[in-house]
N, C-alpha and C. Protein backbone atom coordinates (compact mmCIF):
# COMPACT_ATOMS: atom_id res chain seq x y z
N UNK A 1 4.98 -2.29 25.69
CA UNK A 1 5.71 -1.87 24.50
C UNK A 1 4.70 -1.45 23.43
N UNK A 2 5.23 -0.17 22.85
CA UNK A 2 4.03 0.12 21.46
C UNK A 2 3.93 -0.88 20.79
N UNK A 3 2.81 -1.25 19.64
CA UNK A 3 2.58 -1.46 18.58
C UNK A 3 2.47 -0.99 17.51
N UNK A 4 2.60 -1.47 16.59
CA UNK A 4 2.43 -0.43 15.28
C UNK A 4 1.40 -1.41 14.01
N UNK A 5 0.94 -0.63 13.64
CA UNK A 5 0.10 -1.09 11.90
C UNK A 5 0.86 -0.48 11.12
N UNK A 6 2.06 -0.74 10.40
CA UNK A 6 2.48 0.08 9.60
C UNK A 6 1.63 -0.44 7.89
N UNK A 7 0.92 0.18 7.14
CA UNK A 7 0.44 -0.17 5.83
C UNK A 7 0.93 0.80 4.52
N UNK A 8 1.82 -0.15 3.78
CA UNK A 8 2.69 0.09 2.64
C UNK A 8 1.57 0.06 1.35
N UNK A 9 0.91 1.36 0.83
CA UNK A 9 -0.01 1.84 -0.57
C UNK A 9 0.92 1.31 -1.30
N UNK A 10 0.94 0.45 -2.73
CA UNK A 10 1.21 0.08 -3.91
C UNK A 10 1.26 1.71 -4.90
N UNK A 11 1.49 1.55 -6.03
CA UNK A 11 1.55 2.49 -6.59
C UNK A 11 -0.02 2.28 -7.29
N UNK A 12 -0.35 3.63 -7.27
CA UNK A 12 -1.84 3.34 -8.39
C UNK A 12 -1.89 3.76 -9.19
N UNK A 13 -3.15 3.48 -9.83
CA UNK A 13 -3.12 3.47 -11.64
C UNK A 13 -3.32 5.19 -11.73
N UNK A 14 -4.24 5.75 -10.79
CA UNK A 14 -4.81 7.01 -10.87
C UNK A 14 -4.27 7.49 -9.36
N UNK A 15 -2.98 8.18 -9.47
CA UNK A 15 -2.51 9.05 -8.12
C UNK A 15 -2.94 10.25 -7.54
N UNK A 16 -3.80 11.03 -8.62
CA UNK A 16 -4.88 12.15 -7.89
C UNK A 16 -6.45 11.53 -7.15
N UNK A 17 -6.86 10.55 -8.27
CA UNK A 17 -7.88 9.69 -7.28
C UNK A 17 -7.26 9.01 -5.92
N UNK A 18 -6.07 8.21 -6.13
CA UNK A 18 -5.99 7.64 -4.44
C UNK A 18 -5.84 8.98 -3.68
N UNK A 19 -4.91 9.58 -3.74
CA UNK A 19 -4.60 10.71 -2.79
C UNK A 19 -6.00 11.47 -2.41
N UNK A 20 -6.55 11.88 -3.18
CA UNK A 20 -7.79 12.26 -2.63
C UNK A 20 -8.36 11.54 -1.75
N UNK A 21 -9.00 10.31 -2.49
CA UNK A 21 -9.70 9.19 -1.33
C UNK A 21 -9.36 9.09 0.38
N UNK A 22 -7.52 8.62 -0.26
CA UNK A 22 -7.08 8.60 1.13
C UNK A 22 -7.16 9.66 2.41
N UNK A 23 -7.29 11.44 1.84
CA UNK A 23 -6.85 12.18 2.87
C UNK A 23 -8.00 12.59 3.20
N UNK A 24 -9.35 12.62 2.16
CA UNK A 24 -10.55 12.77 2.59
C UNK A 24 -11.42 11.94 2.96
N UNK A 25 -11.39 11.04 2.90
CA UNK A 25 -11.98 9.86 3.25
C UNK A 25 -11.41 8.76 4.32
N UNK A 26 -10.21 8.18 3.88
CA UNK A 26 -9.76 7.28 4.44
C UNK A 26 -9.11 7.29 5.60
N UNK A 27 -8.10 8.34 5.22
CA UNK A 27 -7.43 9.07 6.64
C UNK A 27 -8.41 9.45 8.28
N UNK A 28 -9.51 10.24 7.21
CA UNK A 28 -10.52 10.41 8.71
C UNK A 28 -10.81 9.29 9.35
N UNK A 29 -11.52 8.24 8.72
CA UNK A 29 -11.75 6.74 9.30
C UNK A 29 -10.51 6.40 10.34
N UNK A 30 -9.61 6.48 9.69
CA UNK A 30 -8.26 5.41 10.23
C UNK A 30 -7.94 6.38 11.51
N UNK A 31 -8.17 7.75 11.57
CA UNK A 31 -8.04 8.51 12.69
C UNK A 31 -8.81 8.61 13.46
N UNK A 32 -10.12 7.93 13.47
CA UNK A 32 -10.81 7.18 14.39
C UNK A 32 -10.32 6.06 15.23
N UNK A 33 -9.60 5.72 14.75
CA UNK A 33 -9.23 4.03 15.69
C UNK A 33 -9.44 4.41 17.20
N UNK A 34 -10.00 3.95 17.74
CA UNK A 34 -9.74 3.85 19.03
C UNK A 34 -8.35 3.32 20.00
N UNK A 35 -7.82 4.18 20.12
CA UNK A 35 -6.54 3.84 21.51
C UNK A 35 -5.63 3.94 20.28
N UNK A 36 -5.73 4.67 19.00
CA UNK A 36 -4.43 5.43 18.27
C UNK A 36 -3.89 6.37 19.25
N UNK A 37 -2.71 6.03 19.03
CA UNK A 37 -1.45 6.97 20.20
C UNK A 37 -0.65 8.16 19.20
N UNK A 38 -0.75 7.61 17.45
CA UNK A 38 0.55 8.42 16.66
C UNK A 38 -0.48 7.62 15.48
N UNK A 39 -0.30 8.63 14.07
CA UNK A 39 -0.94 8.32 13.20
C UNK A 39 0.08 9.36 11.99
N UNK A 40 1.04 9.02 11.31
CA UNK A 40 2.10 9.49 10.38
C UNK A 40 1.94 8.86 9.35
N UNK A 41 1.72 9.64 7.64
CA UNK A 41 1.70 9.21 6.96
C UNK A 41 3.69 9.80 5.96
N UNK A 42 3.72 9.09 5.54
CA UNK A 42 4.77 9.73 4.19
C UNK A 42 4.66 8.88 3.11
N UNK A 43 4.85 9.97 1.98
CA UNK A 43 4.74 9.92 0.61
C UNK A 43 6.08 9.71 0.12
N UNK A 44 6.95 8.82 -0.46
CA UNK A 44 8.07 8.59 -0.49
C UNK A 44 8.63 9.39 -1.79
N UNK A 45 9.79 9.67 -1.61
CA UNK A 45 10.31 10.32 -2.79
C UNK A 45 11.29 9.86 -3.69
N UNK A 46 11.08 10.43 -4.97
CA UNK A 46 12.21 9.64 -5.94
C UNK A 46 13.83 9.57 -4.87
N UNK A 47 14.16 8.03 -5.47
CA UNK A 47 15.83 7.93 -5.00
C UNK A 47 16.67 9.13 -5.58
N UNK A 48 17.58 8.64 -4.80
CA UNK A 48 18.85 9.62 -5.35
C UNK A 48 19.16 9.85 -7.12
N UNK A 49 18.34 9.25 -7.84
CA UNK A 49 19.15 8.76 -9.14
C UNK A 49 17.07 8.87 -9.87
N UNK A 50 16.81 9.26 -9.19
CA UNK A 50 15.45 9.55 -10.05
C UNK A 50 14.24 8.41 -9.36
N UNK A 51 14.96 7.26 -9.67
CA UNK A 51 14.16 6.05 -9.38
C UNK A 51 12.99 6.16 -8.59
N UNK A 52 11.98 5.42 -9.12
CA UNK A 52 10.53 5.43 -8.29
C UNK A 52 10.79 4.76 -7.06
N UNK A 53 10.21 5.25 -6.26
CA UNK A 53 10.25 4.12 -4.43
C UNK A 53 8.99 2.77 -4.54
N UNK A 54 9.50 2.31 -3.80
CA UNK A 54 9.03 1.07 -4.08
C UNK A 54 7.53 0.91 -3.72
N UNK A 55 6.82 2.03 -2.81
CA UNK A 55 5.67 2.58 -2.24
C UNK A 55 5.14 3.89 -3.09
N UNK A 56 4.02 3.82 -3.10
CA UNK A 56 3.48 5.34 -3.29
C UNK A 56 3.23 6.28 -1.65
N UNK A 57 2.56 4.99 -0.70
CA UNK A 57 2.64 6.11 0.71
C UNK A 57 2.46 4.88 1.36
N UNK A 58 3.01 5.40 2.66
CA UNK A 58 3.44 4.23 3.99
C UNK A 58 2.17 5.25 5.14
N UNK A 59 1.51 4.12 5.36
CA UNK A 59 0.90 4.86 7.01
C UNK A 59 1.25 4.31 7.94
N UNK A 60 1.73 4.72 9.10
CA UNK A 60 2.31 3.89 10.38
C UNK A 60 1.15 4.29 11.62
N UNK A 61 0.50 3.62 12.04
CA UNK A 61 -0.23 4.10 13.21
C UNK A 61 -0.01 3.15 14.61
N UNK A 62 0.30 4.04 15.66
CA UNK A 62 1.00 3.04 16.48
C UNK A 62 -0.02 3.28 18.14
N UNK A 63 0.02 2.25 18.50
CA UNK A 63 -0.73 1.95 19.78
C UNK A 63 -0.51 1.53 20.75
N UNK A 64 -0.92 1.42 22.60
CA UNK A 64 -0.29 1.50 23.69
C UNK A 64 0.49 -0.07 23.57
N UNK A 65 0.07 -0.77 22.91
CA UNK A 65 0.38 -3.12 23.30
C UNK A 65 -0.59 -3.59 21.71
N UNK A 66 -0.34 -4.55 21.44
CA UNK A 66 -1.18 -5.19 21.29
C UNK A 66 -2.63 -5.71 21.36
N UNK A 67 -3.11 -5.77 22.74
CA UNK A 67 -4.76 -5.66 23.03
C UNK A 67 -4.98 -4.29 22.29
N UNK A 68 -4.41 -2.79 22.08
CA UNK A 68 -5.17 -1.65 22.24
C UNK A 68 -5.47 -1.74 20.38
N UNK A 69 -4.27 -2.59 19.43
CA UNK A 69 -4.62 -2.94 18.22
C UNK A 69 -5.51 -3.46 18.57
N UNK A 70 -5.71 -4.25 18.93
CA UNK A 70 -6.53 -5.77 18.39
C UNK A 70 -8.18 -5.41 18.38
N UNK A 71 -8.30 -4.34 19.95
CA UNK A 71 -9.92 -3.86 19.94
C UNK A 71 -9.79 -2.76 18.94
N UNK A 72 -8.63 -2.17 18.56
CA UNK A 72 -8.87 -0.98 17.51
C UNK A 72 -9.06 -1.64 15.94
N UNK A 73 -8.91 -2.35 16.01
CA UNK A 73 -9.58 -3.15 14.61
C UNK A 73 -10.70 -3.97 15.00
N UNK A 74 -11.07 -4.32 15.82
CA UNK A 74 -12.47 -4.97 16.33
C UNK A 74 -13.41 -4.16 16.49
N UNK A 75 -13.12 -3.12 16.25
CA UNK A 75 -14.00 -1.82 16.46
C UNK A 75 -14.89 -1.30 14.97
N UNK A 76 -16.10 -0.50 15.16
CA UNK A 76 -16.68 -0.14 14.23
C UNK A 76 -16.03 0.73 13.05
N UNK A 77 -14.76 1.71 13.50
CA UNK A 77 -13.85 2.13 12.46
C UNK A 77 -12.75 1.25 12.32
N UNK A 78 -12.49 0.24 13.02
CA UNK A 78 -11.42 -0.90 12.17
C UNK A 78 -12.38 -1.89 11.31
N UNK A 79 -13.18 -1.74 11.45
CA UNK A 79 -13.92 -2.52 9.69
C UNK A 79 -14.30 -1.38 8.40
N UNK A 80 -14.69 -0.17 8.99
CA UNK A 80 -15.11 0.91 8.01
C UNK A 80 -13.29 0.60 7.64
N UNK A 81 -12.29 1.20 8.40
CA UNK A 81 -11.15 1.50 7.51
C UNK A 81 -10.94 0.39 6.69
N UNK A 82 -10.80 -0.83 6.88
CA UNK A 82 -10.75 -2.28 6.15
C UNK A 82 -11.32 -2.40 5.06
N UNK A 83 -12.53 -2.30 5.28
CA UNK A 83 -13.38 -2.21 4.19
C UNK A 83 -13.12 -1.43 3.06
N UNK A 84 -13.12 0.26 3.23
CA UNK A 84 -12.68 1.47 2.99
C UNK A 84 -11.70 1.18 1.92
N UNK A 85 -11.01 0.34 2.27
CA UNK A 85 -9.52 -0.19 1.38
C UNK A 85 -9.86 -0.66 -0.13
N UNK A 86 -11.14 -1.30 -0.24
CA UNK A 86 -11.61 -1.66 -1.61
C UNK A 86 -12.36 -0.41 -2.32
N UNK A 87 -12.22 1.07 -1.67
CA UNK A 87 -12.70 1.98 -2.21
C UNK A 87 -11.39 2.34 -3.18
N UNK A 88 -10.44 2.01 -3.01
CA UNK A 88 -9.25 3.17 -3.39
C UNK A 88 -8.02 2.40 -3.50
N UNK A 89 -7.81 1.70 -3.15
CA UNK A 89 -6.32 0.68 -2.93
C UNK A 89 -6.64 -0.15 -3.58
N UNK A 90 -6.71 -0.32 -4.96
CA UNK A 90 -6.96 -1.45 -6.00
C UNK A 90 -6.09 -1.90 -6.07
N UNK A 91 -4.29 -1.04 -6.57
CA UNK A 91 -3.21 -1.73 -7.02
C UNK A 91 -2.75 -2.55 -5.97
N UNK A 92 -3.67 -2.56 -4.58
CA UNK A 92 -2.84 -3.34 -3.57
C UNK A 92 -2.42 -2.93 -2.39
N UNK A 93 -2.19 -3.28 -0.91
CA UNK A 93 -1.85 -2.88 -0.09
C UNK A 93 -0.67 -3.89 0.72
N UNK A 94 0.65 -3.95 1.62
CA UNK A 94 0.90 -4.63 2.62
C UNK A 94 0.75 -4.39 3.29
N UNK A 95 0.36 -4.96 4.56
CA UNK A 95 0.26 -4.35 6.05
C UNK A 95 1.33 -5.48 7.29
N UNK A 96 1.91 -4.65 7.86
CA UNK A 96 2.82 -5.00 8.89
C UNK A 96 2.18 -4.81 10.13
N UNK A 97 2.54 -5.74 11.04
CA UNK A 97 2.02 -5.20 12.48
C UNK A 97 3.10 -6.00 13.19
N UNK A 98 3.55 -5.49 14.34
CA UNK A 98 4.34 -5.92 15.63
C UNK A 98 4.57 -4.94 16.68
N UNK A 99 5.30 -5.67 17.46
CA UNK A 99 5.80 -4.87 18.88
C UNK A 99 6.71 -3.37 18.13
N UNK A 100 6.77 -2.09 18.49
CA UNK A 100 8.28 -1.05 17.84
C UNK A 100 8.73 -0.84 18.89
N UNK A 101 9.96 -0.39 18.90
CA UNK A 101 10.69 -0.08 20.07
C UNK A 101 11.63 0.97 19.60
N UNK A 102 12.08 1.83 20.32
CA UNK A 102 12.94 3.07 19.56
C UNK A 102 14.00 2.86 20.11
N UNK A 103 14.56 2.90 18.61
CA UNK A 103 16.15 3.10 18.96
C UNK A 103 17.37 4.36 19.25
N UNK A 104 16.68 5.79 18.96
CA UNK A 104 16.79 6.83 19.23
C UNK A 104 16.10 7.63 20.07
């Protein structure tokens, strides 16, 4: 069964600095992982009614099981990207990981 890293960006103080960081910098790293299968980012958009989303950007990167995470963060670009994170993600990050399974 896939896995996934899905990691939920906070909103930041400076949204032309993260966005930069992230697509020139960070993104390349994280598209290194070894045994990445799918690597999708989205930028969420105001609700129906204006309202800010509760994210500034979601990355989902998903992999063959579990082991293929576990060495893809044990790896020399799963510490650069980790690390990487105190370049640019000040306001904060969550990160999710488990089994995905599609329902469509």
């Amino acid at each position: 069964m896939a896995f996934q890293l899905i990691v939920l960006y906070h909103h930041p103080e400076s949204v032309a600095a993260f966005d930069k960081h992230y697509d020139e910098t960070h993104a390349p790293i994280a598209a290194t992982l070894p045994g990445v299968r799918a690597y999708t980012v989205l930028r969420p958009a105001a609700g129906p009614s204006g309202e800010q989303p509760a994210y500034h950007l979601v990355a989902v990167l998903t992999f063959d099981d579990q082991e293929a995470f576990n060495a893809a963060m044990g790896s020399e670009a799963g510490a650069a990207a980790v690390a990487d994170l105190a370049n640019f993600a000040g306001a904060g990050v969550t990160m999710l990981t488990g089994p995905a399974g599609q329902v469509v």
